[in-house]
N, C-alpha and C. Protein backbone atom coordinates (compact mmCIF):
# COMPACT_ATOMS: atom_id res chain seq x y z
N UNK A 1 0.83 -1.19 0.00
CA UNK A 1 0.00 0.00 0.00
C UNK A 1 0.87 1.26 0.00
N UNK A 2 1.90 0.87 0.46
CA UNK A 2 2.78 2.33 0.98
C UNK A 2 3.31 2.60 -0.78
N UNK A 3 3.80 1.16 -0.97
CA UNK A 3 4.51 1.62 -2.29
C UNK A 3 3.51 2.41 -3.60
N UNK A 4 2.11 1.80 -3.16
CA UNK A 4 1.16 2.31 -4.43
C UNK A 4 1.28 3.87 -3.89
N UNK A 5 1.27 4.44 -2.92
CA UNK A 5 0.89 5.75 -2.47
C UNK A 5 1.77 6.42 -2.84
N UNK A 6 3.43 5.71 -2.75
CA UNK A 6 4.81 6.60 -3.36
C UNK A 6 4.06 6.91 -4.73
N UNK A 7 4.09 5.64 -6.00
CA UNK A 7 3.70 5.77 -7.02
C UNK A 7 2.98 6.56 -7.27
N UNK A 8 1.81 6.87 -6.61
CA UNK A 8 1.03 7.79 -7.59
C UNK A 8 1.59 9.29 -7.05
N UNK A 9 2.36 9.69 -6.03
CA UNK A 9 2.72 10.98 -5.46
C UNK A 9 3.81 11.12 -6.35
N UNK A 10 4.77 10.15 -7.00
CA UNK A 10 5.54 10.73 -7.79
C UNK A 10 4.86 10.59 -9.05
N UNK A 11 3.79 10.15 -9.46
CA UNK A 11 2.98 10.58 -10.94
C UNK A 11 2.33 11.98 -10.67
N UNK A 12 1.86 12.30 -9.79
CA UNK A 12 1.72 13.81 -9.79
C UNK A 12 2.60 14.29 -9.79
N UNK A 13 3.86 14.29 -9.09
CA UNK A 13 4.79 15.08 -9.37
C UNK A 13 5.61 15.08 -10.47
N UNK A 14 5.19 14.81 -11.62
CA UNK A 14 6.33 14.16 -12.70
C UNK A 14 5.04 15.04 -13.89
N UNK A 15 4.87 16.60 -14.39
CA UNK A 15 4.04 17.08 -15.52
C UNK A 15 4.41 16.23 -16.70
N UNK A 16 3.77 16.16 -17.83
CA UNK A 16 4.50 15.78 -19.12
C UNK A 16 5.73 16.34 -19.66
N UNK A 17 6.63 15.23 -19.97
CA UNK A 17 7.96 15.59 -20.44
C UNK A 17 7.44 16.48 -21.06
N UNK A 18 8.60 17.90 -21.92
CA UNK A 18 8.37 18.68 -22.84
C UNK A 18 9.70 19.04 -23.27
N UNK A 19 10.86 17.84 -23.32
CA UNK A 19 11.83 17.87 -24.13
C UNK A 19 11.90 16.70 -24.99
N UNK A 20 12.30 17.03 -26.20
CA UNK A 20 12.54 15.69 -27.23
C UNK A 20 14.21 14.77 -26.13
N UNK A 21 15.08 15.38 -25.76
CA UNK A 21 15.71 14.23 -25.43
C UNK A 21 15.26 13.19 -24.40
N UNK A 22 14.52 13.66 -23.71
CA UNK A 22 14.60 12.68 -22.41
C UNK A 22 13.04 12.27 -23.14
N UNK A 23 12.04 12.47 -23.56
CA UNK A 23 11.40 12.08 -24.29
C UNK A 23 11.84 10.61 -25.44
N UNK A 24 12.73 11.15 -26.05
CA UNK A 24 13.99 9.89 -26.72
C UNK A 24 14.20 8.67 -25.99
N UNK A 25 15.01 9.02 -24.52
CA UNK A 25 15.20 8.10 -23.73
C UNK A 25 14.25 7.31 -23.57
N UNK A 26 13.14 8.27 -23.14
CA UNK A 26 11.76 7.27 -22.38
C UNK A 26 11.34 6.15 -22.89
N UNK A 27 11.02 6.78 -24.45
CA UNK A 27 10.36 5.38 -25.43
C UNK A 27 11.40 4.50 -25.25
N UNK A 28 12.71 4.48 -25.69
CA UNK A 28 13.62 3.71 -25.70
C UNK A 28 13.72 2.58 -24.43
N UNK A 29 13.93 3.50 -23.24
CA UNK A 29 13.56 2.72 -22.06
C UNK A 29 12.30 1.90 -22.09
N UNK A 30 11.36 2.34 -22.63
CA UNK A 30 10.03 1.62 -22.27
C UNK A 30 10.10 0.14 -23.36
N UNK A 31 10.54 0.45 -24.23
CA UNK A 31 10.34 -0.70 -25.35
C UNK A 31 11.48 -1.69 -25.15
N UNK A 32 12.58 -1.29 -23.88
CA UNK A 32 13.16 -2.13 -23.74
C UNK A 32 13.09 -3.22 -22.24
N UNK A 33 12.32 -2.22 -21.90
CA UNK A 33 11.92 -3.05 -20.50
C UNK A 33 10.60 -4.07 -20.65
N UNK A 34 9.87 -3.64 -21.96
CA UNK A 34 9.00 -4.37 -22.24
C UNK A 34 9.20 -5.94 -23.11
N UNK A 35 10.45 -5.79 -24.09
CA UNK A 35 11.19 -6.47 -24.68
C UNK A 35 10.33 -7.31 -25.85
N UNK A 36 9.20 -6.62 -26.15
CA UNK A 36 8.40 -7.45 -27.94
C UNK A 36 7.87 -5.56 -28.08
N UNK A 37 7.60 -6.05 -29.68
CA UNK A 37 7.14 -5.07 -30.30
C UNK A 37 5.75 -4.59 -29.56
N UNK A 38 5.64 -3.07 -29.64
CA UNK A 38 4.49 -2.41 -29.18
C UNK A 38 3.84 -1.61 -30.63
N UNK A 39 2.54 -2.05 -30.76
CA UNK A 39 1.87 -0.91 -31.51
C UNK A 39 1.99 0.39 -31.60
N UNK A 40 2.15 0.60 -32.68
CA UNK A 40 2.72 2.30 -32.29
C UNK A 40 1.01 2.97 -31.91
N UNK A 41 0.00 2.73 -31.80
CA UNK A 41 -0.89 3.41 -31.07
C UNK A 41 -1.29 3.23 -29.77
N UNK A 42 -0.70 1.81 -29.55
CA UNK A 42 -0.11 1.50 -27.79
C UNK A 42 0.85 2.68 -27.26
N UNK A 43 1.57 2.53 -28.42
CA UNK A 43 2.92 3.53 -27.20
C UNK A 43 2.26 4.82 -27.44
N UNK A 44 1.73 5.45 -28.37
CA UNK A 44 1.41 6.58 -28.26
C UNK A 44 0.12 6.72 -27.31
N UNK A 45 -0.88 6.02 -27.04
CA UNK A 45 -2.00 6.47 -25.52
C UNK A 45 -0.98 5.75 -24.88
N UNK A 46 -0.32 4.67 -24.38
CA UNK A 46 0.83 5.48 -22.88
C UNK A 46 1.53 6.14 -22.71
N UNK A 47 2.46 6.75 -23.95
CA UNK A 47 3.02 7.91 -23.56
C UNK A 47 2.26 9.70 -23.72
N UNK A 48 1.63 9.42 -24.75
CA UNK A 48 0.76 10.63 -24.37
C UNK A 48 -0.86 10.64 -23.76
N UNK A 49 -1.23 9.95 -24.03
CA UNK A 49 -2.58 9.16 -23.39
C UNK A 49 -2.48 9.15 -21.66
N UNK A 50 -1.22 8.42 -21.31
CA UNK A 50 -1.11 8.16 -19.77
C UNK A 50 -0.16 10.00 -19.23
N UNK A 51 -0.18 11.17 -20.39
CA UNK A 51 0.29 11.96 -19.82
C UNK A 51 2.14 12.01 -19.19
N UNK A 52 2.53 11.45 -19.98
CA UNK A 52 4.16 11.51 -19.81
C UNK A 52 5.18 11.99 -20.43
N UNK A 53 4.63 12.09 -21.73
CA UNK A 53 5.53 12.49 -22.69
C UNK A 53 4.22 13.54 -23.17
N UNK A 54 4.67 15.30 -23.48
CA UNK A 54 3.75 16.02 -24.45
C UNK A 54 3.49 15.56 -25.95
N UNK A 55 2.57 16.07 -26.54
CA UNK A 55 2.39 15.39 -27.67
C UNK A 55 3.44 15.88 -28.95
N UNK A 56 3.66 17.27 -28.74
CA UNK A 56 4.56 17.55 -29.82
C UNK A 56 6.09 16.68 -29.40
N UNK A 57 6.09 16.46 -28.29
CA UNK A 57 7.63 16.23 -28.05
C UNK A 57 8.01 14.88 -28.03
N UNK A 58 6.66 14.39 -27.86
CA UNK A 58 6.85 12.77 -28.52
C UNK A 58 6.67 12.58 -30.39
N UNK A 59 5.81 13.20 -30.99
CA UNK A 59 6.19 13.18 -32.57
C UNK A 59 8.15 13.69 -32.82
N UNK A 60 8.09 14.57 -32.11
CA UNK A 60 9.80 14.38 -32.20
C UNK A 60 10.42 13.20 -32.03
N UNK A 61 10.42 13.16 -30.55
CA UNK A 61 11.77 11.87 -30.79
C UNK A 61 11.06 10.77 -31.16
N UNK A 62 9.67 10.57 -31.94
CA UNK A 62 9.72 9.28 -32.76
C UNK A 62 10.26 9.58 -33.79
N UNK A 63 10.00 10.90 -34.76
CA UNK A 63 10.64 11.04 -35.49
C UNK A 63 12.01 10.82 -35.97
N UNK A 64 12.80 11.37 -34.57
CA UNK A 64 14.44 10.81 -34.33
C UNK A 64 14.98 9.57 -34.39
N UNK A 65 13.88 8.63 -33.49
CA UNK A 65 14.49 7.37 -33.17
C UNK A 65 14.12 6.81 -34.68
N UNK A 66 12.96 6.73 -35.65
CA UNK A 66 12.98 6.15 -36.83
C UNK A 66 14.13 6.54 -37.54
N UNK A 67 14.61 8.19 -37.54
CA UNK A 67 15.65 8.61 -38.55
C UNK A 67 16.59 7.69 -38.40
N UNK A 68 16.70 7.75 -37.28
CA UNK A 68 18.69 6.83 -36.50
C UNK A 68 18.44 5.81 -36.46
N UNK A 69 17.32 5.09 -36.77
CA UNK A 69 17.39 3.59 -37.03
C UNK A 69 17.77 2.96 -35.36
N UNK A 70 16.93 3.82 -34.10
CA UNK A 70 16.67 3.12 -32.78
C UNK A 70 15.18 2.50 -32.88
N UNK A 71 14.13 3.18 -33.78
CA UNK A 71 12.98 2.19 -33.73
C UNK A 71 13.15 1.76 -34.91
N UNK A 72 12.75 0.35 -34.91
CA UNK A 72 12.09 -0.22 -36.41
C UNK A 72 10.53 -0.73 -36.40
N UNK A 73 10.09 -0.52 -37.93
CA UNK A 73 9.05 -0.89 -37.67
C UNK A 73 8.80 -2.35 -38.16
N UNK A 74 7.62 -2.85 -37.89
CA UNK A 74 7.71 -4.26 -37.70
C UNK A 74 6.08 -4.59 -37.34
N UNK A 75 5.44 -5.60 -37.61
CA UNK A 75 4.03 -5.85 -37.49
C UNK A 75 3.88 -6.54 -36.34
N UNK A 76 2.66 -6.10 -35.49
CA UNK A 76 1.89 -6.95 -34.34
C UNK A 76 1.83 -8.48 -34.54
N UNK A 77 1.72 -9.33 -33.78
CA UNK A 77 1.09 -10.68 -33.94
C UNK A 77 -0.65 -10.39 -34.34
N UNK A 78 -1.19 -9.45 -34.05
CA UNK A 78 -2.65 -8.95 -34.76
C UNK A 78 -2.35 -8.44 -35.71
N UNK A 79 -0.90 -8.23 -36.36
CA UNK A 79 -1.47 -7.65 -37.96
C UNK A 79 -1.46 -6.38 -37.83
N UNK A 80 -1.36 -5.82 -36.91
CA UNK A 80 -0.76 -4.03 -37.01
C UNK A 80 0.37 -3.51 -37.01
N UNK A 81 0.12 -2.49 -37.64
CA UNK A 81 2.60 -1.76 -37.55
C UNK A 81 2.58 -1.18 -36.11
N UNK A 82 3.62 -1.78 -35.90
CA UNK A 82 4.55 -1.96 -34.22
C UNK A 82 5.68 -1.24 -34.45
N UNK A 83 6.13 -1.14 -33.39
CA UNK A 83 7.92 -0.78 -33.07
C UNK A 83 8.55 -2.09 -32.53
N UNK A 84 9.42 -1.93 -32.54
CA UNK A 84 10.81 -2.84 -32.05
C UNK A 84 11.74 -1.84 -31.64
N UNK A 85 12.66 -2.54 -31.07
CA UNK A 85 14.06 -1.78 -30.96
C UNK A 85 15.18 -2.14 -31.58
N UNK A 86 16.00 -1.02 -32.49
CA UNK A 86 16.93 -1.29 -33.12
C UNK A 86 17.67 -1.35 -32.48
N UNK A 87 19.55 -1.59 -32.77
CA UNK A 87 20.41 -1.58 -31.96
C UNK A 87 21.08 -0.41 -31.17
N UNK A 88 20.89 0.83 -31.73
CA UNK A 88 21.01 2.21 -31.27
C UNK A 88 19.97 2.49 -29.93
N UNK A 89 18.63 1.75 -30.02
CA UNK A 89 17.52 1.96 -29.57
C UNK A 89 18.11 0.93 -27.95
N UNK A 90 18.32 0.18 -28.18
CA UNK A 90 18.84 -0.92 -26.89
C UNK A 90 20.01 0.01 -26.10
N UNK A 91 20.71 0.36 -26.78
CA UNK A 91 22.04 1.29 -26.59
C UNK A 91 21.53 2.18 -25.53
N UNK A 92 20.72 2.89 -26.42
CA UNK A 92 20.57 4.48 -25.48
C UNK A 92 19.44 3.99 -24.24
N UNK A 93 18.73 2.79 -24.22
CA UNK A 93 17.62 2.85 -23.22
C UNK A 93 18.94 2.07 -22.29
N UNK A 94 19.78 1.40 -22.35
CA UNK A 94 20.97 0.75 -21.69
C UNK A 94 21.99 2.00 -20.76
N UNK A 95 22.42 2.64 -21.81
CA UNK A 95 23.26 3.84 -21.09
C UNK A 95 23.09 5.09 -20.82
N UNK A 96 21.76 5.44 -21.20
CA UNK A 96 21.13 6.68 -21.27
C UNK A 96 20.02 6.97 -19.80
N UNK A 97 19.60 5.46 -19.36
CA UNK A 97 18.57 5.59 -18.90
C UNK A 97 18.34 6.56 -17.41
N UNK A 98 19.26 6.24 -16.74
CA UNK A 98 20.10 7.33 -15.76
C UNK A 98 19.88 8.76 -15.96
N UNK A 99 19.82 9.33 -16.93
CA UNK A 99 19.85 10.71 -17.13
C UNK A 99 18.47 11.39 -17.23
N UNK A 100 17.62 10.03 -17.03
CA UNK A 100 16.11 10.52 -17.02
C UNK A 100 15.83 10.16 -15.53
N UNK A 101 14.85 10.72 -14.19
CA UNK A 101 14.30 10.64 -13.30
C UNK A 101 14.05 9.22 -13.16
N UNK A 102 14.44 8.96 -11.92
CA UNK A 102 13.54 7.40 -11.52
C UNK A 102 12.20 7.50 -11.99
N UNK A 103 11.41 8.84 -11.29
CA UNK A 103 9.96 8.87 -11.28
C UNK A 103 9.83 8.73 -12.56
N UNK A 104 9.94 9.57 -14.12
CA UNK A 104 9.53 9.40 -15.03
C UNK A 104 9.76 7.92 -15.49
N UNK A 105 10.75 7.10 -15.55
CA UNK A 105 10.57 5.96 -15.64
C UNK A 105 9.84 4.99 -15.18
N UNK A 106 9.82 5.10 -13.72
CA UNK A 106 8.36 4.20 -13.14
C UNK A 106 6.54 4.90 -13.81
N UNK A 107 6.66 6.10 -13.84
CA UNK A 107 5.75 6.41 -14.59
C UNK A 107 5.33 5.86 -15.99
N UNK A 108 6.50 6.10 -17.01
CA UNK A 108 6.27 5.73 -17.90
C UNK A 108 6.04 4.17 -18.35
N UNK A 109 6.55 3.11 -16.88
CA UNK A 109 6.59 1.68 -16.98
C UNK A 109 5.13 1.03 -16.25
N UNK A 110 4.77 2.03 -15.29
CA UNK A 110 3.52 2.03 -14.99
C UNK A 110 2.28 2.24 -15.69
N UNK A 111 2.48 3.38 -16.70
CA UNK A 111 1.66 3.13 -17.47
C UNK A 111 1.21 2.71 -18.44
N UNK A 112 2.13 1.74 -18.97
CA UNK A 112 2.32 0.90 -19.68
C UNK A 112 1.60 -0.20 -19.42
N UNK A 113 2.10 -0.89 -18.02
CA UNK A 113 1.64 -2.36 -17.36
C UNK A 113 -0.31 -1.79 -17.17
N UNK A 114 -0.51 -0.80 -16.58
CA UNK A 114 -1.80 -0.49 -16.70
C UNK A 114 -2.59 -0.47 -17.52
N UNK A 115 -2.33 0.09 -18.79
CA UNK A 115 -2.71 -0.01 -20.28
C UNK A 115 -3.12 -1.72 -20.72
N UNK A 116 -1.94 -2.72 -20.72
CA UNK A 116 -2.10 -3.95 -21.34
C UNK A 116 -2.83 -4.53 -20.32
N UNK A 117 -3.11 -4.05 -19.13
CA UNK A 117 -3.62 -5.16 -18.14
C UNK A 117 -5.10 -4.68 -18.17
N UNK A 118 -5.63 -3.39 -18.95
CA UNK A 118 -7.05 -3.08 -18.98
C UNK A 118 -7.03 -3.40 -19.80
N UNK A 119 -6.42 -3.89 -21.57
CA UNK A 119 -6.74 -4.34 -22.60
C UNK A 119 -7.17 -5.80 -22.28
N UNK A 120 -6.13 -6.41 -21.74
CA UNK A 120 -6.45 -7.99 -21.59
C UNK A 120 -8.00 -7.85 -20.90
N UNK A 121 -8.36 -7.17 -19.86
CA UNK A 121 -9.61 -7.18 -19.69
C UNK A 121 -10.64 -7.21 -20.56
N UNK A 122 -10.69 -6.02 -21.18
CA UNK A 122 -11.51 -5.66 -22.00
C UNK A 122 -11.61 -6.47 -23.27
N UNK A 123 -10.21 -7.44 -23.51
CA UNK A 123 -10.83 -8.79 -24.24
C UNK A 123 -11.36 -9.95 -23.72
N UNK A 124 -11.18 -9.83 -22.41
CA UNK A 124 -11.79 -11.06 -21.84
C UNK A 124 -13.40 -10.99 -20.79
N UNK A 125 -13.42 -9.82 -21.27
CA UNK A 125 -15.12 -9.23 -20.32
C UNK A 125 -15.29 -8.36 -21.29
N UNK A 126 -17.13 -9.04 -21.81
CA UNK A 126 -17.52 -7.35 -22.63
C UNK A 126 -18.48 -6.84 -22.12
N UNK A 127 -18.86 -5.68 -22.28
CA UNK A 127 -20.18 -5.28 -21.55
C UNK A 127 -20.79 -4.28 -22.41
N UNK A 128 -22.10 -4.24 -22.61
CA UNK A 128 -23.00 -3.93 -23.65
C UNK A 128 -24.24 -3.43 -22.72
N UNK A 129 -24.64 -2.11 -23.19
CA UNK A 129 -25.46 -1.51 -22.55
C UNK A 129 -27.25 -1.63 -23.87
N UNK A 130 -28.02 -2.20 -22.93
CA UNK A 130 -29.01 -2.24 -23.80
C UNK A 130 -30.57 -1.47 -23.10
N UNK A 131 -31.01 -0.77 -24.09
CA UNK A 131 -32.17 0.29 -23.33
C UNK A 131 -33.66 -0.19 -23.25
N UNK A 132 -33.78 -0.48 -22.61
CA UNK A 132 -35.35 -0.51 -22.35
C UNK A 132 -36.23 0.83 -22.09
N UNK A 133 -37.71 -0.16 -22.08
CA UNK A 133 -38.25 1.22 -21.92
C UNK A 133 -38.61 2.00 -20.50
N UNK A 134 -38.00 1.27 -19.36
CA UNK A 134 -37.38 2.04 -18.49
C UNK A 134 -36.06 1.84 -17.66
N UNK A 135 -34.87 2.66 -17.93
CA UNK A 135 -34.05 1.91 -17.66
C UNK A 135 -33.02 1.12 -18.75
N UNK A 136 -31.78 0.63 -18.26
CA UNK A 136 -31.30 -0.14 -19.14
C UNK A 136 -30.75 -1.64 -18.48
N UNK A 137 -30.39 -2.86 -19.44
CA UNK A 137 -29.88 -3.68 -18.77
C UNK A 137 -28.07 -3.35 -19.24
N UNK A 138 -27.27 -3.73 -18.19
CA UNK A 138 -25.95 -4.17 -18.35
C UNK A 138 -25.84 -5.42 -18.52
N UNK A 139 -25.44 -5.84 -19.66
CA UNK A 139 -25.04 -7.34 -20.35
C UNK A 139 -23.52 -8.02 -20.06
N UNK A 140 -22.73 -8.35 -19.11
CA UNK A 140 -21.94 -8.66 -18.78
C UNK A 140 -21.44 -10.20 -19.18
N UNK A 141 -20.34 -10.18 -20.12
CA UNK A 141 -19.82 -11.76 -20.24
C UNK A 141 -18.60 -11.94 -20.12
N UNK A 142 -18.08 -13.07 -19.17
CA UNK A 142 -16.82 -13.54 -19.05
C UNK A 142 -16.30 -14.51 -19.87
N UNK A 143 -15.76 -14.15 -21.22
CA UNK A 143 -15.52 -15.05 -21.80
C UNK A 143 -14.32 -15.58 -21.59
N UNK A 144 -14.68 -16.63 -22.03
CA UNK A 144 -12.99 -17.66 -22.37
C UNK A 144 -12.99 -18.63 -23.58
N UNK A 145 -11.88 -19.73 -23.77
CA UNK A 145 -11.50 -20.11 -25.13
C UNK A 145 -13.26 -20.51 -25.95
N UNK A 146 -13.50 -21.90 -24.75
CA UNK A 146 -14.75 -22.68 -25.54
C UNK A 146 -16.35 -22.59 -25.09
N UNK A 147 -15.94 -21.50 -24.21
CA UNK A 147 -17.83 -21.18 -23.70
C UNK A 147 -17.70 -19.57 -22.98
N UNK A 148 -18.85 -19.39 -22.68
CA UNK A 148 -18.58 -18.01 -21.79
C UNK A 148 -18.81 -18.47 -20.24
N UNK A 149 -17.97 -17.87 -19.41
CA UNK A 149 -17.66 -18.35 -17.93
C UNK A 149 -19.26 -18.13 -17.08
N UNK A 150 -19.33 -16.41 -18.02
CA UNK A 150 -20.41 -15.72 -17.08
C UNK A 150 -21.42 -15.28 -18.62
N UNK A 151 -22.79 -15.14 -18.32
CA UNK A 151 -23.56 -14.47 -19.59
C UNK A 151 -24.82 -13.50 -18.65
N UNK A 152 -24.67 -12.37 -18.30
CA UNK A 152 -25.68 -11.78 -17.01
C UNK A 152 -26.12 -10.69 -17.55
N UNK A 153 -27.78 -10.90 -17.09
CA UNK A 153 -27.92 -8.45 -17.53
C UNK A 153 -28.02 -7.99 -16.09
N UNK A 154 -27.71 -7.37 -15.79
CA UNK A 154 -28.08 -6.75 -14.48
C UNK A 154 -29.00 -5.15 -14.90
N UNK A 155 -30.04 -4.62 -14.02
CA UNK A 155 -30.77 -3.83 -14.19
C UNK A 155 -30.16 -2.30 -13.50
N UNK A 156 -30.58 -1.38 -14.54
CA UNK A 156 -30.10 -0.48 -14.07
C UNK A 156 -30.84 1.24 -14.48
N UNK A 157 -31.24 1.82 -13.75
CA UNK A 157 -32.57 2.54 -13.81
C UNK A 157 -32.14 3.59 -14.95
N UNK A 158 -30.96 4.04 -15.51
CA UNK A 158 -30.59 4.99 -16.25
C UNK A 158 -29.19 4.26 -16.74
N UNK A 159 -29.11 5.16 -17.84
CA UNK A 159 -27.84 5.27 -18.53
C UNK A 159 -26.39 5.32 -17.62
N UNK A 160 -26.55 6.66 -17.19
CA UNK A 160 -25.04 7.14 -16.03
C UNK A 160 -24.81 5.73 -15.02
N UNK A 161 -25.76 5.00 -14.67
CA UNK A 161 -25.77 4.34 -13.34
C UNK A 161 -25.00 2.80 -13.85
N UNK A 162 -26.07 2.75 -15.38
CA UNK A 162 -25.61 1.49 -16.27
C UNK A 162 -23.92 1.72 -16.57
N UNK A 163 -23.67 2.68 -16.82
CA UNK A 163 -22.14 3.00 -17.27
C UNK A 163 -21.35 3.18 -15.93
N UNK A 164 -21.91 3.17 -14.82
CA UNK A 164 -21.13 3.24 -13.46
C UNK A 164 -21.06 1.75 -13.07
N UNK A 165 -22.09 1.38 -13.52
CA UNK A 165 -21.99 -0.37 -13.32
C UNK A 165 -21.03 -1.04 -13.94
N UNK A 166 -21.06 -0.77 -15.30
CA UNK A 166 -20.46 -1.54 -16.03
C UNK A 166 -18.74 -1.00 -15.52
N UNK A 167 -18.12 0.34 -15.52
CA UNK A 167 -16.88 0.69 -14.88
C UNK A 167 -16.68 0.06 -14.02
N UNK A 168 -16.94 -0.16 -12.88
CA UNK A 168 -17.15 -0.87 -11.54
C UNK A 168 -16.83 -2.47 -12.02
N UNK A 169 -17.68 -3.15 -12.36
CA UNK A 169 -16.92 -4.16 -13.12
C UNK A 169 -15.71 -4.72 -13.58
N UNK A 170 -15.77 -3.98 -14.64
CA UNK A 170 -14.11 -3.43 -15.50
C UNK A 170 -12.74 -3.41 -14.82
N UNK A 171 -13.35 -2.66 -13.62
CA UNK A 171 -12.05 -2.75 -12.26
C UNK A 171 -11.59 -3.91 -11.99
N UNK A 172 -12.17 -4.86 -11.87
CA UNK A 172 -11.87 -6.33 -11.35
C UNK A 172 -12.87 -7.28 -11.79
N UNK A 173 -12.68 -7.35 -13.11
CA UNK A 173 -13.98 -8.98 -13.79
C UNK A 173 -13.68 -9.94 -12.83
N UNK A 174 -12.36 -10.54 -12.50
CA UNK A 174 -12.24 -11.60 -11.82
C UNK A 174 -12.36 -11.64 -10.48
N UNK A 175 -13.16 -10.57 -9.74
CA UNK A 175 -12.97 -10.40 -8.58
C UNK A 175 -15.04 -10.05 -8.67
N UNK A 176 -15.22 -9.67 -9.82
CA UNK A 176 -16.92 -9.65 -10.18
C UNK A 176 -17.21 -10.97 -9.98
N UNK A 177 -16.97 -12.03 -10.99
CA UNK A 177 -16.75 -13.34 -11.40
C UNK A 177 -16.93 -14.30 -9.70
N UNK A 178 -15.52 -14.12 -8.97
CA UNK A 178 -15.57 -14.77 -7.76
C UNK A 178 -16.48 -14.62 -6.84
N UNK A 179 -16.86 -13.24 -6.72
CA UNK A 179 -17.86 -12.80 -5.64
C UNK A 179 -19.49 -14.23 -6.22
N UNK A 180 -19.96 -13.69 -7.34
CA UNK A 180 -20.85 -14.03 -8.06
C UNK A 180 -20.65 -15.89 -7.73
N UNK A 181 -19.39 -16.00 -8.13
CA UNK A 181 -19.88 -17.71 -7.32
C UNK A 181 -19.59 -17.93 -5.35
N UNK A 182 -19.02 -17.51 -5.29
CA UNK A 182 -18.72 -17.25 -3.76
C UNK A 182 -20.16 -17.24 -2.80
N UNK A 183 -21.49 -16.20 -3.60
CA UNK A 183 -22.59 -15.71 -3.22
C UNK A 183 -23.52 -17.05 -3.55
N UNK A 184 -23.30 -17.67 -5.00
CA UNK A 184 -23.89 -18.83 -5.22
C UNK A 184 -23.80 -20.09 -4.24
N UNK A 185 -22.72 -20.51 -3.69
CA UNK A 185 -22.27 -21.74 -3.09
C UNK A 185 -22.03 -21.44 -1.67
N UNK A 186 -22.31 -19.91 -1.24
CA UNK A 186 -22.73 -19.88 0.06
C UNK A 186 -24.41 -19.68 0.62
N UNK A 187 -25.17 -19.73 -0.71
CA UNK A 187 -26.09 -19.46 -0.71
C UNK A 187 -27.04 -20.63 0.50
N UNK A 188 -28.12 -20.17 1.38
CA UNK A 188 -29.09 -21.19 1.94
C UNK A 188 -30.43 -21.34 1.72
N UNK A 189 -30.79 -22.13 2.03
CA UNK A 189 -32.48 -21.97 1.58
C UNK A 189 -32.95 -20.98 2.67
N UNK A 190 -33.81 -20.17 2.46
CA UNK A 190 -34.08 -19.43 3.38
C UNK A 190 -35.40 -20.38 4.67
N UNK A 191 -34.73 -19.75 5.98
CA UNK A 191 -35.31 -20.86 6.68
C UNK A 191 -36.82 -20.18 7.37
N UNK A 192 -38.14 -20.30 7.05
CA UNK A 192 -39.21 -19.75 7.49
C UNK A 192 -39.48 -20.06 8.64
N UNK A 193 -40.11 -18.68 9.79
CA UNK A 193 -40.06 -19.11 10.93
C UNK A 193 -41.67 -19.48 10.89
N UNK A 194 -42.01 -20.68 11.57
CA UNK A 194 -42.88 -21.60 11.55
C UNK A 194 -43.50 -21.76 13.96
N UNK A 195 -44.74 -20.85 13.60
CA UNK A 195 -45.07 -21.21 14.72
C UNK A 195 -44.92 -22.51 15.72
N UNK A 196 -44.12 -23.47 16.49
CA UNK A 196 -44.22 -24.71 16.86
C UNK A 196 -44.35 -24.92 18.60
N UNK A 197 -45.13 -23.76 18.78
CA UNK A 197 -45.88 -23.98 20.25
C UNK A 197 -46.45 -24.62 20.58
N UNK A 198 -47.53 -25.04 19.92
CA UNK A 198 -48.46 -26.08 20.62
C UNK A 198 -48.15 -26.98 19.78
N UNK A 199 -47.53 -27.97 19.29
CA UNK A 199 -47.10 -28.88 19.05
C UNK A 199 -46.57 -30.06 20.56
């Protein structure tokens, strides 16, 4: 707990880079601590998306690192253009990395791991808002390879409340998921109290 509390006190304290060098570094660092190709619209919502790098100052040093042949490009296992790291690119996230802030680096590695760990969610739980005529249901499914785990609507009197539901969710499917059987298999028959006085 202590350490999450450092973390986010040095993400406030850390504004968006707004130099192309240490900007340079960052990606470099990040794509090497990650070590497979990243989508270049991955790295761009974590580095400007998660607020770390400004936006003009990251079109720079991508610009740089493609010139100098530190990024290459290279396709996703989905079939989209990625980055890699060239050998210049390993170099400078290797000996360079020092000259950038601890904080911006845990920042920028943090928001990274945050990013892929809400994607994997969001492929493995979908949620679909459907309107009735009062109210909407939240459609919640836990899928996996050969069936869906979970298939649920839950009711929800408006839109805002349905979309607070469904967020709430999102936070922890697998912790939605557990509760939901946890509640099932502790479940009892409910026991009616039954006058047995004069018996």
């Amino acid at each position: 707990m202590q350490d999450e509390n450092l973390l986010k006190m040095s993400e406030m304290a850390t504004p968006p880079v707004m130099e192309t060098y240490t900007a340079t570094i960052l990606i470099c660092y990040l794509l090497y601590r990650i070590d497979r190709p990243i989508e270049k619209t991955h790295l761009y919502d974590i580095a400007v998306g998660g607020d770390v790098i400004n936006y003009f100052f990251y079109q720079d040093a991508i610009a740089n690192l493609e010139k100098n042949g530190s990024l290459k490009h290279c396709v996703s296992p989905e079939g989209r253009a990625a980055y890699t790291l060239g050998e210049k690119g390993v170099e400078c996230a290797r000996q360079l990395r020092n000259c950038v802030s601890k904080a911006y680096r845990d920042k920028m590695v943090s928001c990274a791991l945050r990013y892929f760990a809400r994607m994997k969610r969001e492929s493995e739980v979908k949620i679909q808002y459907i309107p009735l005529e009062r109210g909407y249901y939240v459609h919640v499914r836990c899928l996996d390879v050969q069936a869906d785990l979970l298939d649920m609507k839950l009711y929800a009197p408006d839109l805002t409340q349905a979309k607070y539901l469904g967020e709430q969710i999102m936070l922890n499917p697998a912790g939605f998921y557990g509760k939901i059987l946890e509640a099932a298999f502790s479940n009892r028959e409910a026991q009616d109290e039954f006058d047995l006085s004069d018996n």
